[in-house]
PDB file of N, CA and C in Angstrom:
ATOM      1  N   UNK A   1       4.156 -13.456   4.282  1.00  0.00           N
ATOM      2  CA  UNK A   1       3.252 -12.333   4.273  1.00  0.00           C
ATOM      3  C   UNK A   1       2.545 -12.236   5.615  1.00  0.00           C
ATOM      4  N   UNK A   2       1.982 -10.454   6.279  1.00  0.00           N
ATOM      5  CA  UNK A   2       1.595 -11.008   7.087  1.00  0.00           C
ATOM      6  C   UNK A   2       0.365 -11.145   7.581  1.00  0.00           C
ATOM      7  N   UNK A   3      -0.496 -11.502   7.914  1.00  0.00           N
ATOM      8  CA  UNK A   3      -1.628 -12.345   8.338  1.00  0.00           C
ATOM      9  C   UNK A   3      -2.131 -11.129   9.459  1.00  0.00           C
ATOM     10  N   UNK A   4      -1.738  -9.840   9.388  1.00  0.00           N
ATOM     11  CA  UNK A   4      -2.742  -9.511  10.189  1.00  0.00           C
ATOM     12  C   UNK A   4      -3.107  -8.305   9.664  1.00  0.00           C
ATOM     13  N   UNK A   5      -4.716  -8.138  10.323  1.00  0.00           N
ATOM     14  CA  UNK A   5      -5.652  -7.089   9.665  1.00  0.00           C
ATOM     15  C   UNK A   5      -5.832  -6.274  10.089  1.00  0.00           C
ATOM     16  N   UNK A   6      -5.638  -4.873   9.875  1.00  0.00           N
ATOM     17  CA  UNK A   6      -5.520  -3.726  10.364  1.00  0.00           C
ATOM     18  C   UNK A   6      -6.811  -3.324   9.841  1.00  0.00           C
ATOM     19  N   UNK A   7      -7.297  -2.229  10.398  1.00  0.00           N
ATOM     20  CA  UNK A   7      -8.839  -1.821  10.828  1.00  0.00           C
ATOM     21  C   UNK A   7      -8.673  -0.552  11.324  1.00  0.00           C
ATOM     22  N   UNK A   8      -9.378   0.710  10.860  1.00  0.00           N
ATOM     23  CA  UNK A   8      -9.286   1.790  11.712  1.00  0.00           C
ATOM     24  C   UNK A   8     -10.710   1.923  11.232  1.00  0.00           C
ATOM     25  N   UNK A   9     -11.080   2.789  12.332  1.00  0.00           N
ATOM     26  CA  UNK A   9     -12.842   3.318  12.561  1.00  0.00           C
ATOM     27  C   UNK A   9     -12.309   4.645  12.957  1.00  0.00           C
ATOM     28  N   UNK A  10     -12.763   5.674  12.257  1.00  0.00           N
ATOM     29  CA  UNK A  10     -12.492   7.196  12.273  1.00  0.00           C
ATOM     30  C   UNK A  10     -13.659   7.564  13.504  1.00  0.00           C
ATOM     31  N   UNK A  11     -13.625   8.575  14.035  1.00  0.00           N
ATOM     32  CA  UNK A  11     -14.543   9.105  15.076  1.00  0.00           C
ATOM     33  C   UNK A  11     -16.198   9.140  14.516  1.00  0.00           C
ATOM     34  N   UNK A  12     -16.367   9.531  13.014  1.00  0.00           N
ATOM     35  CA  UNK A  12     -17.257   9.626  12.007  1.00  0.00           C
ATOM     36  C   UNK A  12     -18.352   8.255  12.180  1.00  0.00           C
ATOM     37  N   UNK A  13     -17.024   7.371  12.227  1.00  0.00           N
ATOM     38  CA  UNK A  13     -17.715   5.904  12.167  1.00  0.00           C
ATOM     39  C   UNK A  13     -17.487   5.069  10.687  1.00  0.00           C
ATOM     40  N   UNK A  14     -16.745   6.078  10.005  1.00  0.00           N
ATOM     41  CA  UNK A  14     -15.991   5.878   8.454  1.00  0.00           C
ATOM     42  C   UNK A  14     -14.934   4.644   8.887  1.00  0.00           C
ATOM     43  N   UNK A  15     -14.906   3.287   8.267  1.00  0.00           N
ATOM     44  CA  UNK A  15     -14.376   1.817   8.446  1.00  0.00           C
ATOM     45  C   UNK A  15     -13.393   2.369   7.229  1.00  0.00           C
ATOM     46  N   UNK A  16     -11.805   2.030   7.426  1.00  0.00           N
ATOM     47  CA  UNK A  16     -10.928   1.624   6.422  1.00  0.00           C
ATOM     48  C   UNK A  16      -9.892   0.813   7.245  1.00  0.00           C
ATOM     49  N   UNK A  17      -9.788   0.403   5.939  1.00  0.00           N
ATOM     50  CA  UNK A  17      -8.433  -0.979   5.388  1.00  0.00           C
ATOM     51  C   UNK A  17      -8.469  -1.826   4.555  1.00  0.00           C
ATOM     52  N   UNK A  18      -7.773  -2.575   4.933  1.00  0.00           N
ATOM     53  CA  UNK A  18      -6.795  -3.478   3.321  1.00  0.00           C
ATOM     54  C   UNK A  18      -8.210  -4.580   3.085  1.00  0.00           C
ATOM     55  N   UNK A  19      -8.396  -4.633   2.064  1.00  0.00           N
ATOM     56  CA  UNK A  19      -9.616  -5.816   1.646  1.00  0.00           C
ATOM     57  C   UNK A  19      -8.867  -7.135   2.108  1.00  0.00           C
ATOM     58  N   UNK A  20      -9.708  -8.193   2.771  1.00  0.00           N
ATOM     59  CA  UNK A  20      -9.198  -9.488   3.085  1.00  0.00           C
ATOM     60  C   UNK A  20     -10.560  -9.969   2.603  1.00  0.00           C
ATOM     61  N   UNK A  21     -10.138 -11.309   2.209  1.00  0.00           N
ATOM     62  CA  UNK A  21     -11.436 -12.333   2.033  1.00  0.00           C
ATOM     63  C   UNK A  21     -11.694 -12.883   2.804  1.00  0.00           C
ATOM     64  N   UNK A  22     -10.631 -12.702   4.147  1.00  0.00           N
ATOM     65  CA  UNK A  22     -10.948 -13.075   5.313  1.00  0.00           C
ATOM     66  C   UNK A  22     -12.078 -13.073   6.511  1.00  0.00           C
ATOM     67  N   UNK A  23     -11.975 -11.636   6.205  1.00  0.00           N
ATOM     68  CA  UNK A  23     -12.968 -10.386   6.772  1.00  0.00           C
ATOM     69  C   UNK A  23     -13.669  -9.530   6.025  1.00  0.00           C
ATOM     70  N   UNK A  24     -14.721  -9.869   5.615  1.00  0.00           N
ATOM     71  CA  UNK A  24     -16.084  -9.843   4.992  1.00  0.00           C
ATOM     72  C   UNK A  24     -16.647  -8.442   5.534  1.00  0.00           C
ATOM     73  N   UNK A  25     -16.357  -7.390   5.213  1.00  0.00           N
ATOM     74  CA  UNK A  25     -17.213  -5.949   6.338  1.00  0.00           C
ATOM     75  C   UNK A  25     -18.104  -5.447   5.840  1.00  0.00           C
ATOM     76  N   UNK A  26     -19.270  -6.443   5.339  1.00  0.00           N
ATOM     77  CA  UNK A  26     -20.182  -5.898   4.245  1.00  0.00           C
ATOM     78  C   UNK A  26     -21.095  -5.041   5.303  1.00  0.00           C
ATOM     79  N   UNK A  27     -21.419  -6.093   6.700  1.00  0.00           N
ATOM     80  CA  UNK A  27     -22.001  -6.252   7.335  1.00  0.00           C
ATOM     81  C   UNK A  27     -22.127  -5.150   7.995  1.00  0.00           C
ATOM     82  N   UNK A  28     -21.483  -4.111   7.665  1.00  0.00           N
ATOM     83  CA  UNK A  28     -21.398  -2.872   8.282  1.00  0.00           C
ATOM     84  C   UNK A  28     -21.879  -1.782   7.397  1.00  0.00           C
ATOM     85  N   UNK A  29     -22.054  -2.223   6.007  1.00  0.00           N
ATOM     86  CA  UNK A  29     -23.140  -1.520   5.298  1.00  0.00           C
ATOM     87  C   UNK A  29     -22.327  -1.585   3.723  1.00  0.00           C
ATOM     88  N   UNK A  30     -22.800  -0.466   3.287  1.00  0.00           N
ATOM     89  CA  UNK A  30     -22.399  -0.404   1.719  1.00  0.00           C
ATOM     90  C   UNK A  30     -20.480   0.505   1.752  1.00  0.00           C
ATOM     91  N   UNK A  31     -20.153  -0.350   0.558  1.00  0.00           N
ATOM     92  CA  UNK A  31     -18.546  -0.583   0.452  1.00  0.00           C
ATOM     93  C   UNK A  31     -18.341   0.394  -0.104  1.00  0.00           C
ATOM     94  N   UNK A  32     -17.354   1.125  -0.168  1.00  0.00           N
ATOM     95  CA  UNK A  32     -16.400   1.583  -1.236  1.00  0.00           C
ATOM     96  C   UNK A  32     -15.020   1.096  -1.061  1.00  0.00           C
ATOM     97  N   UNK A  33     -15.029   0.061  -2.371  1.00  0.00           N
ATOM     98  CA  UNK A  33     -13.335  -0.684  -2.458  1.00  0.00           C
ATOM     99  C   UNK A  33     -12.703   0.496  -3.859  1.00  0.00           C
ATOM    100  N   UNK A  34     -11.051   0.936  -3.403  1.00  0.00           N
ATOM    101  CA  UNK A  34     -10.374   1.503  -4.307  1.00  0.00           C
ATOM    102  C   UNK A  34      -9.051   0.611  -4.139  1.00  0.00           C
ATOM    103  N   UNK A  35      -8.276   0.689  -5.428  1.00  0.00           N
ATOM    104  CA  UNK A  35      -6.991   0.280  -4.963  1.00  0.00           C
ATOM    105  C   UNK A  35      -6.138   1.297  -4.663  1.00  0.00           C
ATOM    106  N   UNK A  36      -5.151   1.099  -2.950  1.00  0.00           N
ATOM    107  CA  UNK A  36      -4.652   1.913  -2.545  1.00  0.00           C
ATOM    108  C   UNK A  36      -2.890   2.095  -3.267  1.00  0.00           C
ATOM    109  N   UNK A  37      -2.852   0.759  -3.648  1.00  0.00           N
ATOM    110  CA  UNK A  37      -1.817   0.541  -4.877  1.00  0.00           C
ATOM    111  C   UNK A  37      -1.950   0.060  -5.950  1.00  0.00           C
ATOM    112  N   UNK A  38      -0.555  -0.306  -6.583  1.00  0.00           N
ATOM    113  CA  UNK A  38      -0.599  -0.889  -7.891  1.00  0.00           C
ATOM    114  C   UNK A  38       1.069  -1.401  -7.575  1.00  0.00           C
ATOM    115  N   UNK A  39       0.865  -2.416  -8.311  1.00  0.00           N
ATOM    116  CA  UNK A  39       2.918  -3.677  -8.213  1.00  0.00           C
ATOM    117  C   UNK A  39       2.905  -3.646  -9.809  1.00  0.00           C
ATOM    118  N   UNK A  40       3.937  -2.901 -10.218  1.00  0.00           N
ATOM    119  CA  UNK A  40       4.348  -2.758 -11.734  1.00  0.00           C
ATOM    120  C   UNK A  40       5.840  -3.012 -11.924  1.00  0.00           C
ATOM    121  N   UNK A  41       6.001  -3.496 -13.261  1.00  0.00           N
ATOM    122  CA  UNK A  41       7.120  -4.581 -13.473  1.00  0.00           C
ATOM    123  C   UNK A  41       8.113  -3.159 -14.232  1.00  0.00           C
ATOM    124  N   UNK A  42       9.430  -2.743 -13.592  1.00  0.00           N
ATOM    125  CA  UNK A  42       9.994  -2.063 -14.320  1.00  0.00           C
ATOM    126  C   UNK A  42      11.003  -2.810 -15.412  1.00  0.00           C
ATOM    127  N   UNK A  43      10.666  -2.102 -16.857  1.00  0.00           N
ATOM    128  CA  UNK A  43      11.393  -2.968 -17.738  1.00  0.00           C
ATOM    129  C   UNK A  43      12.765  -2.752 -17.454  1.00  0.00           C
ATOM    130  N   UNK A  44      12.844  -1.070 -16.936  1.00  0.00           N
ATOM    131  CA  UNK A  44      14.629  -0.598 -17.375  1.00  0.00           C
ATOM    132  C   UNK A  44      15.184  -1.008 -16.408  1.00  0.00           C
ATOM    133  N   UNK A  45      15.029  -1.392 -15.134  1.00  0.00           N
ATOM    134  CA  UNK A  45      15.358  -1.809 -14.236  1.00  0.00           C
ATOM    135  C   UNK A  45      15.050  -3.061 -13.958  1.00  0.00           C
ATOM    136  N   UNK A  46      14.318  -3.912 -14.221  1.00  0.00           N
ATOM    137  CA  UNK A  46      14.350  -5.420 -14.337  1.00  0.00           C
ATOM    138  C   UNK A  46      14.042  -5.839 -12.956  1.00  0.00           C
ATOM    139  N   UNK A  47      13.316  -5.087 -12.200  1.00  0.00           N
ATOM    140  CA  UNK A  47      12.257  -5.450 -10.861  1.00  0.00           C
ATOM    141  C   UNK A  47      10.735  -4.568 -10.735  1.00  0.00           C
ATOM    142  N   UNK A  48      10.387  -5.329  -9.201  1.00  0.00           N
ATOM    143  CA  UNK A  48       9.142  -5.287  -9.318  1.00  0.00           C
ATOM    144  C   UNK A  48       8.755  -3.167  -8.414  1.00  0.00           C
ATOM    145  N   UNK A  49       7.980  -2.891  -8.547  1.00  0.00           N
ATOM    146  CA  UNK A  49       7.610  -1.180  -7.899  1.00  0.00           C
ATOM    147  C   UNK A  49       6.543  -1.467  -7.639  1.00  0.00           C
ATOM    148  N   UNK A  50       6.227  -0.496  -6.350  1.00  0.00           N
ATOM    149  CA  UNK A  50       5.113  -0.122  -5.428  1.00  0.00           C
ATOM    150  C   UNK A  50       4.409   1.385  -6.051  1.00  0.00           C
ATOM    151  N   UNK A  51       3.379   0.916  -7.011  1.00  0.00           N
ATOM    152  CA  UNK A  51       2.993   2.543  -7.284  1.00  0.00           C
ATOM    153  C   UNK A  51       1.922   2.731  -6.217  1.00  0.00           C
ATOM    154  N   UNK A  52       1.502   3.900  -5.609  1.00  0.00           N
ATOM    155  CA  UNK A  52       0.513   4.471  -4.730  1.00  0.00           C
ATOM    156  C   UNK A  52      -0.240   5.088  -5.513  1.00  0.00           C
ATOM    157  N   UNK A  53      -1.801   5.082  -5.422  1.00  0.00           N
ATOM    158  CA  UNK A  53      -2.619   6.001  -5.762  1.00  0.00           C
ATOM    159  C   UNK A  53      -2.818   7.448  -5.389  1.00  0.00           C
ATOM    160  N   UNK A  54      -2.830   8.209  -6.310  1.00  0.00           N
ATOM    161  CA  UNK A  54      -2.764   9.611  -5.688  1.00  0.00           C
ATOM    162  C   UNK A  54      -3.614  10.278  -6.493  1.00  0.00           C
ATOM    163  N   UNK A  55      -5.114   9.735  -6.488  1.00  0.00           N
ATOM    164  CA  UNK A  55      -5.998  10.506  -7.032  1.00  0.00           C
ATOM    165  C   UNK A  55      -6.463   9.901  -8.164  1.00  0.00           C
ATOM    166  N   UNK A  56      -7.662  10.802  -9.131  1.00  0.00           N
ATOM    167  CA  UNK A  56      -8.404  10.228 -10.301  1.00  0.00           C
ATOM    168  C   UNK A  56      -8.068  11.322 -11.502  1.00  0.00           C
ATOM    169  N   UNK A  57      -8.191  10.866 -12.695  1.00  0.00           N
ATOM    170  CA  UNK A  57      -7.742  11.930 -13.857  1.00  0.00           C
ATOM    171  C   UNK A  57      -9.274  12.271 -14.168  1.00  0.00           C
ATOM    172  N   UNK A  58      -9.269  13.873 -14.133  1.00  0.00           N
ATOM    173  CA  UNK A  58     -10.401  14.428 -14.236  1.00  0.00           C
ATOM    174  C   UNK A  58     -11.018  14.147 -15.588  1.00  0.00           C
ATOM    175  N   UNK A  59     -10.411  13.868 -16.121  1.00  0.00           N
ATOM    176  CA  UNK A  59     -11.222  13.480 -17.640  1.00  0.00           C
ATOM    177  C   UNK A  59     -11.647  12.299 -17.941  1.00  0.00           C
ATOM    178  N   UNK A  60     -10.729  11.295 -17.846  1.00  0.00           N
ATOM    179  CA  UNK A  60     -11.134   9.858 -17.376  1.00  0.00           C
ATOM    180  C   UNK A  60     -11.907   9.140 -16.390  1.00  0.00           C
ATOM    181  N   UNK A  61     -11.662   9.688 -15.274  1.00  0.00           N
ATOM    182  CA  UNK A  61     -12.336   9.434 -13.864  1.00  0.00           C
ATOM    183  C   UNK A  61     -11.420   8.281 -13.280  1.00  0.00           C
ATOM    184  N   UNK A  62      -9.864   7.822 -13.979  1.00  0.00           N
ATOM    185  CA  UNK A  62      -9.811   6.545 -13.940  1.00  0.00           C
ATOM    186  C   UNK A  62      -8.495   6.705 -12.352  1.00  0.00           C
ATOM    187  N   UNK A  63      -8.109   6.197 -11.404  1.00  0.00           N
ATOM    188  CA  UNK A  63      -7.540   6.177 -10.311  1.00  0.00           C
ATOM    189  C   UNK A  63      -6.187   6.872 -11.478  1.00  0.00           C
ATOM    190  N   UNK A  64      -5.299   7.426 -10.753  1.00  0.00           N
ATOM    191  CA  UNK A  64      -3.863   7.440 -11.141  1.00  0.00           C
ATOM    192  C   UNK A  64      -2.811   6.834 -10.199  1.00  0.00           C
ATOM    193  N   UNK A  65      -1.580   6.561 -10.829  1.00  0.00           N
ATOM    194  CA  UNK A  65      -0.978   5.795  -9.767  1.00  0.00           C
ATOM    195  C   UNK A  65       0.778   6.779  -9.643  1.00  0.00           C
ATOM    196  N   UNK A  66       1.304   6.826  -8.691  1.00  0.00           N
ATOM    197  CA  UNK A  66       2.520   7.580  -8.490  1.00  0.00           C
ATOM    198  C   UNK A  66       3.440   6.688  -8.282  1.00  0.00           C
ATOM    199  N   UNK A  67       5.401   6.367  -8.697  1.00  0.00           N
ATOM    200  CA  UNK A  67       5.643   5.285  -8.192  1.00  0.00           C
ATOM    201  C   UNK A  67       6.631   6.126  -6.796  1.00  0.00           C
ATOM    202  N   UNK A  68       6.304   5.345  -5.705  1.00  0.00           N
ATOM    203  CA  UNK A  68       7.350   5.730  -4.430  1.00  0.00           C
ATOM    204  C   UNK A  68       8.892   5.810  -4.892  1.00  0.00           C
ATOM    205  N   UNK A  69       9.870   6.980  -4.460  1.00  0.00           N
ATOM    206  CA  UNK A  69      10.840   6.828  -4.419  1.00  0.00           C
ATOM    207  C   UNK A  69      11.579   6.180  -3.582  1.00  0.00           C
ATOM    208  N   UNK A  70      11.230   6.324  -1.854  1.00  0.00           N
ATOM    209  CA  UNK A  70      11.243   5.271  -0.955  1.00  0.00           C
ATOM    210  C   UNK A  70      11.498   3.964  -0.913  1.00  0.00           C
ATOM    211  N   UNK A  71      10.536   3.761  -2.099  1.00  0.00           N
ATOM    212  CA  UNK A  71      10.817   2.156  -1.310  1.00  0.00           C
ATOM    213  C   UNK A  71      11.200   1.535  -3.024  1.00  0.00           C
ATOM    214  N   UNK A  72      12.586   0.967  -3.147  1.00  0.00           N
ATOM    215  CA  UNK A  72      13.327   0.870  -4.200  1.00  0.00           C
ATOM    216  C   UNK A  72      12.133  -0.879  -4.657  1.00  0.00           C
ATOM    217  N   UNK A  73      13.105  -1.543  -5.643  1.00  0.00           N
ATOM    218  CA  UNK A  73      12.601  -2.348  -6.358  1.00  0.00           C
ATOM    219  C   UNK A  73      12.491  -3.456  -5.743  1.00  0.00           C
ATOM    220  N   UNK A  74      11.743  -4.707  -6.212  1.00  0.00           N
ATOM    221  CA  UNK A  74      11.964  -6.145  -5.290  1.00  0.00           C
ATOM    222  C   UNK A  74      12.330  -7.104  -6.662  1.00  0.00           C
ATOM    223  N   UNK A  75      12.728  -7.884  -6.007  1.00  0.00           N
ATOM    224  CA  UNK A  75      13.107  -8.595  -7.297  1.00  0.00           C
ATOM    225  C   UNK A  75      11.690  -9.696  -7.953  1.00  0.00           C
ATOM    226  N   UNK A  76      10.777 -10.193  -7.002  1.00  0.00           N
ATOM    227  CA  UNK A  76       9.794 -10.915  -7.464  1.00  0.00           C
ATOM    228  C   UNK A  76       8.498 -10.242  -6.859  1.00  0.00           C
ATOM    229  N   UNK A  77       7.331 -10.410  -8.084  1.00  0.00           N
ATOM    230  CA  UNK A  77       6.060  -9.745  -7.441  1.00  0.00           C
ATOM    231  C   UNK A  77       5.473 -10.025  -5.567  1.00  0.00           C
ATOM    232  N   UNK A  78       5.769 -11.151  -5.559  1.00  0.00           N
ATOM    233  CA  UNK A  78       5.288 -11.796  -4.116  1.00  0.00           C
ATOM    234  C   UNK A  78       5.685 -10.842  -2.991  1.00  0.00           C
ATOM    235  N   UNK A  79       7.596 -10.756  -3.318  1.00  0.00           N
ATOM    236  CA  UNK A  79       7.785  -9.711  -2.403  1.00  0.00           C
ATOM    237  C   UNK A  79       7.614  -8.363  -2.429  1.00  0.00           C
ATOM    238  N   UNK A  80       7.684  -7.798  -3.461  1.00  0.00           N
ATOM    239  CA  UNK A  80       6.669  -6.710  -3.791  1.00  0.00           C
ATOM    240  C   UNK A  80       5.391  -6.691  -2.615  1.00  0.00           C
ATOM    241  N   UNK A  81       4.202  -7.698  -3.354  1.00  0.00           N
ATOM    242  CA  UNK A  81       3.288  -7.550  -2.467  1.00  0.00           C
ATOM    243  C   UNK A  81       3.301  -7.639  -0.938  1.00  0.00           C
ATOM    244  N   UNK A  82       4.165  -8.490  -0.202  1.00  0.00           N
ATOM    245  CA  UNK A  82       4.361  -8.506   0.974  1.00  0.00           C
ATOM    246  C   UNK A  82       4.802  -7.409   1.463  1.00  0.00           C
ATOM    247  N   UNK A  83       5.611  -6.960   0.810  1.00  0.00           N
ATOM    248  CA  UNK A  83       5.984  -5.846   1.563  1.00  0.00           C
ATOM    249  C   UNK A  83       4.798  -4.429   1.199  1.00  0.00           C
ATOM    250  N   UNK A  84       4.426  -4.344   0.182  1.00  0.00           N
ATOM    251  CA  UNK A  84       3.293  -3.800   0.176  1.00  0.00           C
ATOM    252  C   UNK A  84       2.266  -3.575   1.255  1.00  0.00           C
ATOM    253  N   UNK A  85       1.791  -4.968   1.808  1.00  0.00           N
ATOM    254  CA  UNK A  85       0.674  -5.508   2.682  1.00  0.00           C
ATOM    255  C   UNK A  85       1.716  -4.368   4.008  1.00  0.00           C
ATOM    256  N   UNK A  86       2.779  -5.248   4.250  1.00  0.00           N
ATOM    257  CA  UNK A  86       2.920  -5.247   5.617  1.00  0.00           C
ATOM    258  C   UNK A  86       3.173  -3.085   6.035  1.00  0.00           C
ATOM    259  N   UNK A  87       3.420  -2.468   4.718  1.00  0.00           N
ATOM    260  CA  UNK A  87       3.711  -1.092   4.647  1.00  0.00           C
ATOM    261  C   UNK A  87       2.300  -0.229   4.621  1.00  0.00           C
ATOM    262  N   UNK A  88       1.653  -0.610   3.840  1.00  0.00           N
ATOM    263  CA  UNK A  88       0.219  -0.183   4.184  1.00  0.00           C
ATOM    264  C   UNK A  88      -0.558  -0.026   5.418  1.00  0.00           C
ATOM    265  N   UNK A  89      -0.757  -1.778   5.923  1.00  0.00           N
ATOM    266  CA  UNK A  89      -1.098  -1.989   7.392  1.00  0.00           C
ATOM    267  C   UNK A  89      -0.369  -1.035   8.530  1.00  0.00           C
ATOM    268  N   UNK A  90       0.973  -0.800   8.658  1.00  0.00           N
ATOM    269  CA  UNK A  90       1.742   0.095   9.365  1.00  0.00           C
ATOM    270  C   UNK A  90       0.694   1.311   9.196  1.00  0.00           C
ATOM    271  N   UNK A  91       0.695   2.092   8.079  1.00  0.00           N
ATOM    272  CA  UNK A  91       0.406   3.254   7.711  1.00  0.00           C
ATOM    273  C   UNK A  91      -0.808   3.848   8.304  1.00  0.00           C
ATOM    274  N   UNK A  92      -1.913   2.372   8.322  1.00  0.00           N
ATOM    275  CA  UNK A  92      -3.111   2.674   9.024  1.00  0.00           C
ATOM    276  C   UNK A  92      -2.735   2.514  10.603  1.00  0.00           C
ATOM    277  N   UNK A  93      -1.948   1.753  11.200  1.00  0.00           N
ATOM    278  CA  UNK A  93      -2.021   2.051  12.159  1.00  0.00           C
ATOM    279  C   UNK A  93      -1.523   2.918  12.346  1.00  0.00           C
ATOM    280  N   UNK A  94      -0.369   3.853  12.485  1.00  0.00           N
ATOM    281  CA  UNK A  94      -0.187   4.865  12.121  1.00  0.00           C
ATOM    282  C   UNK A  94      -0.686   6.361  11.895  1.00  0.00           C
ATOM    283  N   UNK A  95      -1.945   5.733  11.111  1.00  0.00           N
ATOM    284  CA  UNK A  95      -2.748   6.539  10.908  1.00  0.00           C
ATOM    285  C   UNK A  95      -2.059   7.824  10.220  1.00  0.00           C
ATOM    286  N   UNK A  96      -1.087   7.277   8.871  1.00  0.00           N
ATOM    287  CA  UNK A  96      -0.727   8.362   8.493  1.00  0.00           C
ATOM    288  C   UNK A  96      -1.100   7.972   7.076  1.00  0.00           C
ATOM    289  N   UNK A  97      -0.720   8.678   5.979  1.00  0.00           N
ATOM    290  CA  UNK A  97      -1.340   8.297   3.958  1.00  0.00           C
ATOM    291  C   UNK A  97       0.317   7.813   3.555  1.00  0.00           C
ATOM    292  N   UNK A  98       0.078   6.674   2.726  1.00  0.00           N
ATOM    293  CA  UNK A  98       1.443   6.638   2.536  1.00  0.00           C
ATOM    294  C   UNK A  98       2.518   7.416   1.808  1.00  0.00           C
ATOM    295  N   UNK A  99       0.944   8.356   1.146  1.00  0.00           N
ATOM    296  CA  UNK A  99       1.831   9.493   0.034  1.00  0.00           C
ATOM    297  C   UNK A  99       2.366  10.836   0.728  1.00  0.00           C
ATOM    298  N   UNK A 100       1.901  10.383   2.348  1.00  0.00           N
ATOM    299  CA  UNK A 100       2.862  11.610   2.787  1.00  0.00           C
ATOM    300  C   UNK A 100       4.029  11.465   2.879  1.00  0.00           C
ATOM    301  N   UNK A 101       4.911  12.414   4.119  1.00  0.00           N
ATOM    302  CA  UNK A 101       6.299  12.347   4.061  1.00  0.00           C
ATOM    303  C   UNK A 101       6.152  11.122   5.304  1.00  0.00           C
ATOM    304  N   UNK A 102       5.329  11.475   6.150  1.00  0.00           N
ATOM    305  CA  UNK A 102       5.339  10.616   7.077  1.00  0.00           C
ATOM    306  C   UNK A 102       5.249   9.309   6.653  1.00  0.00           C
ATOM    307  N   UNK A 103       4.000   8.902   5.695  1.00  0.00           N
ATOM    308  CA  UNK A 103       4.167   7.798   5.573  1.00  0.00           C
ATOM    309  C   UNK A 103       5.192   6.784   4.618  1.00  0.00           C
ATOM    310  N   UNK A 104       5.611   8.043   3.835  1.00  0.00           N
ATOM    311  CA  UNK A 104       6.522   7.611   2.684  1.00  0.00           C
ATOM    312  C   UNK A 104       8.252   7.187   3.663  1.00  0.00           C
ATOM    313  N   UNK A 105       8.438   8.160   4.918  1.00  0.00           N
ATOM    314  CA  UNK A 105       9.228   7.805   5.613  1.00  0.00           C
ATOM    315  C   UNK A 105       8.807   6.180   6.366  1.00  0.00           C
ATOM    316  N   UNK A 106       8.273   6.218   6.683  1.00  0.00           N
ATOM    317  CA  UNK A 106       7.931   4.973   7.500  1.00  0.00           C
ATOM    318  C   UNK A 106       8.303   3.795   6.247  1.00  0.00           C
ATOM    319  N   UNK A 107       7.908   3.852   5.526  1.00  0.00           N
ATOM    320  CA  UNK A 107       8.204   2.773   3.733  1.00  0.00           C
ATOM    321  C   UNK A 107       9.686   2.479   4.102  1.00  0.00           C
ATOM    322  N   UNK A 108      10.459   3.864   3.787  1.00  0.00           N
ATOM    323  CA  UNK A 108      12.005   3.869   3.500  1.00  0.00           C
ATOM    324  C   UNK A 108      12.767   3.421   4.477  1.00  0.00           C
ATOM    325  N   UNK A 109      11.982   3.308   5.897  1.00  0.00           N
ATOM    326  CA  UNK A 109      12.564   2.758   7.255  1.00  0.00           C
ATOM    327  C   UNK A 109      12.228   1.397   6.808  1.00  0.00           C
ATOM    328  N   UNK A 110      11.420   0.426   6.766  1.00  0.00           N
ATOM    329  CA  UNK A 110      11.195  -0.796   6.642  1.00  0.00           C
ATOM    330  C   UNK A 110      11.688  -1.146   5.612  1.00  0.00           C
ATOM    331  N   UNK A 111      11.803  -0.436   4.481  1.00  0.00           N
ATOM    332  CA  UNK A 111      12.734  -1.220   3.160  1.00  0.00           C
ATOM    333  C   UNK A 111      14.413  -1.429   3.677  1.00  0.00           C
ATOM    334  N   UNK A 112      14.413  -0.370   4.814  1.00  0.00           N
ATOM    335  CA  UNK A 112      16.061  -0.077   4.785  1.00  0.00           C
ATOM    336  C   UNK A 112      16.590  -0.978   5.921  1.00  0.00           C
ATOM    337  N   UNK A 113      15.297  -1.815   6.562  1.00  0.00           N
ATOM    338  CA  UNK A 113      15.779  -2.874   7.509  1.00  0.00           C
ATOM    339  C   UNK A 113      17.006  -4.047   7.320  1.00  0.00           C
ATOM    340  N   UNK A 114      17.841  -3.961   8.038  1.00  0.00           N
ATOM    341  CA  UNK A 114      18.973  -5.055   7.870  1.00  0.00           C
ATOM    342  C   UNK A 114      19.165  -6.363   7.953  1.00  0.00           C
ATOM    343  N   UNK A 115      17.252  -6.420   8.281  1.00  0.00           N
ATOM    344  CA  UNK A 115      16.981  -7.733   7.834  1.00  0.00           C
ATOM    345  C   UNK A 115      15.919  -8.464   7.248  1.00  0.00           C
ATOM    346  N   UNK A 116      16.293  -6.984   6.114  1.00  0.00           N
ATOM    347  CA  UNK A 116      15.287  -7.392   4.827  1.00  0.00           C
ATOM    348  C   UNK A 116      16.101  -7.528   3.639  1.00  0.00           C
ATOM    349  N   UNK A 117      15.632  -8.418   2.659  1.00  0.00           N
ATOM    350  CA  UNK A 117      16.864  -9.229   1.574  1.00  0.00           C
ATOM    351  C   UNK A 117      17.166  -7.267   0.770  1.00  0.00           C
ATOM    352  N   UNK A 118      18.339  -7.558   0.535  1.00  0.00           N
ATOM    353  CA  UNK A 118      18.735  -6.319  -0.474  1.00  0.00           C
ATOM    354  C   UNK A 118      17.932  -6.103  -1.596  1.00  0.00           C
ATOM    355  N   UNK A 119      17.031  -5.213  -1.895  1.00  0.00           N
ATOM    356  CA  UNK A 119      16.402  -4.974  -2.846  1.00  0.00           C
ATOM    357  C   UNK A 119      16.859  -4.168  -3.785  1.00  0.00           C
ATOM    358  N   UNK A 120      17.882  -3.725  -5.140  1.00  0.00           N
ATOM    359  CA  UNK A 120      18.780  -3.122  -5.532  1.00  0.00           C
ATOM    360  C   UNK A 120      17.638  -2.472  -6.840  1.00  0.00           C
TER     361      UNK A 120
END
């Protein structure tokens, strides 16, 4: 997994990125933590998915989650999450949402690396 922390500061002065327990950014004032994903176990397919958040259900208030077509299955949660981490972090630097095309392209480029294990 990888070990580094991506950080963007908008012109605003608005702080985002990936929560680390590493890096503590309380210190910069009051938080808002959401999850930008969710790693869900597909039964019919018998691996692990990257769902993205794409908003709150107006009646519930509760996050909703979308699953990427992009970026196919992993076989164990770990790699799931790694690749999660390392697709996110891109995204902010990047500076693109992963639920766009842009960023959903950038996913399907790194899943489709030839030297990343076959994820079927």
């Amino acid at each position: 997994m990888s070990k580094e922390i991506v950080i963007n500061v908008a012109p605003g002065g608005v702080v985002s990125g990936m929560h680390r327990d590493e890096l503590n950014l309380a210190f910069l004032g009051k938080q808002k933590i959401e999850r930008a994903s969710d790693i869900r176990f597909d039964d019919d397919h018998q691996h692990w998915r990257i769902h993205l958040a794409d908003g709150h259900d107006p009646i519930t208030k509760q996050q909703t989650f979308w699953r990427c077509p992009a970026v196919g299955g992993f076989p164990s949660y770990n790699e799931a999450r790694d690749f999660e981490v390392e697709w996110l972090n891109e995204c902010l630097k990047a500076q693109v949402s992963p639920l766009s095309t842009e960023g959903s392209n950038l996913g399907a480029a790194m899943y489709a690396k030839p030297s990343a294990v076959a994820y079927a």
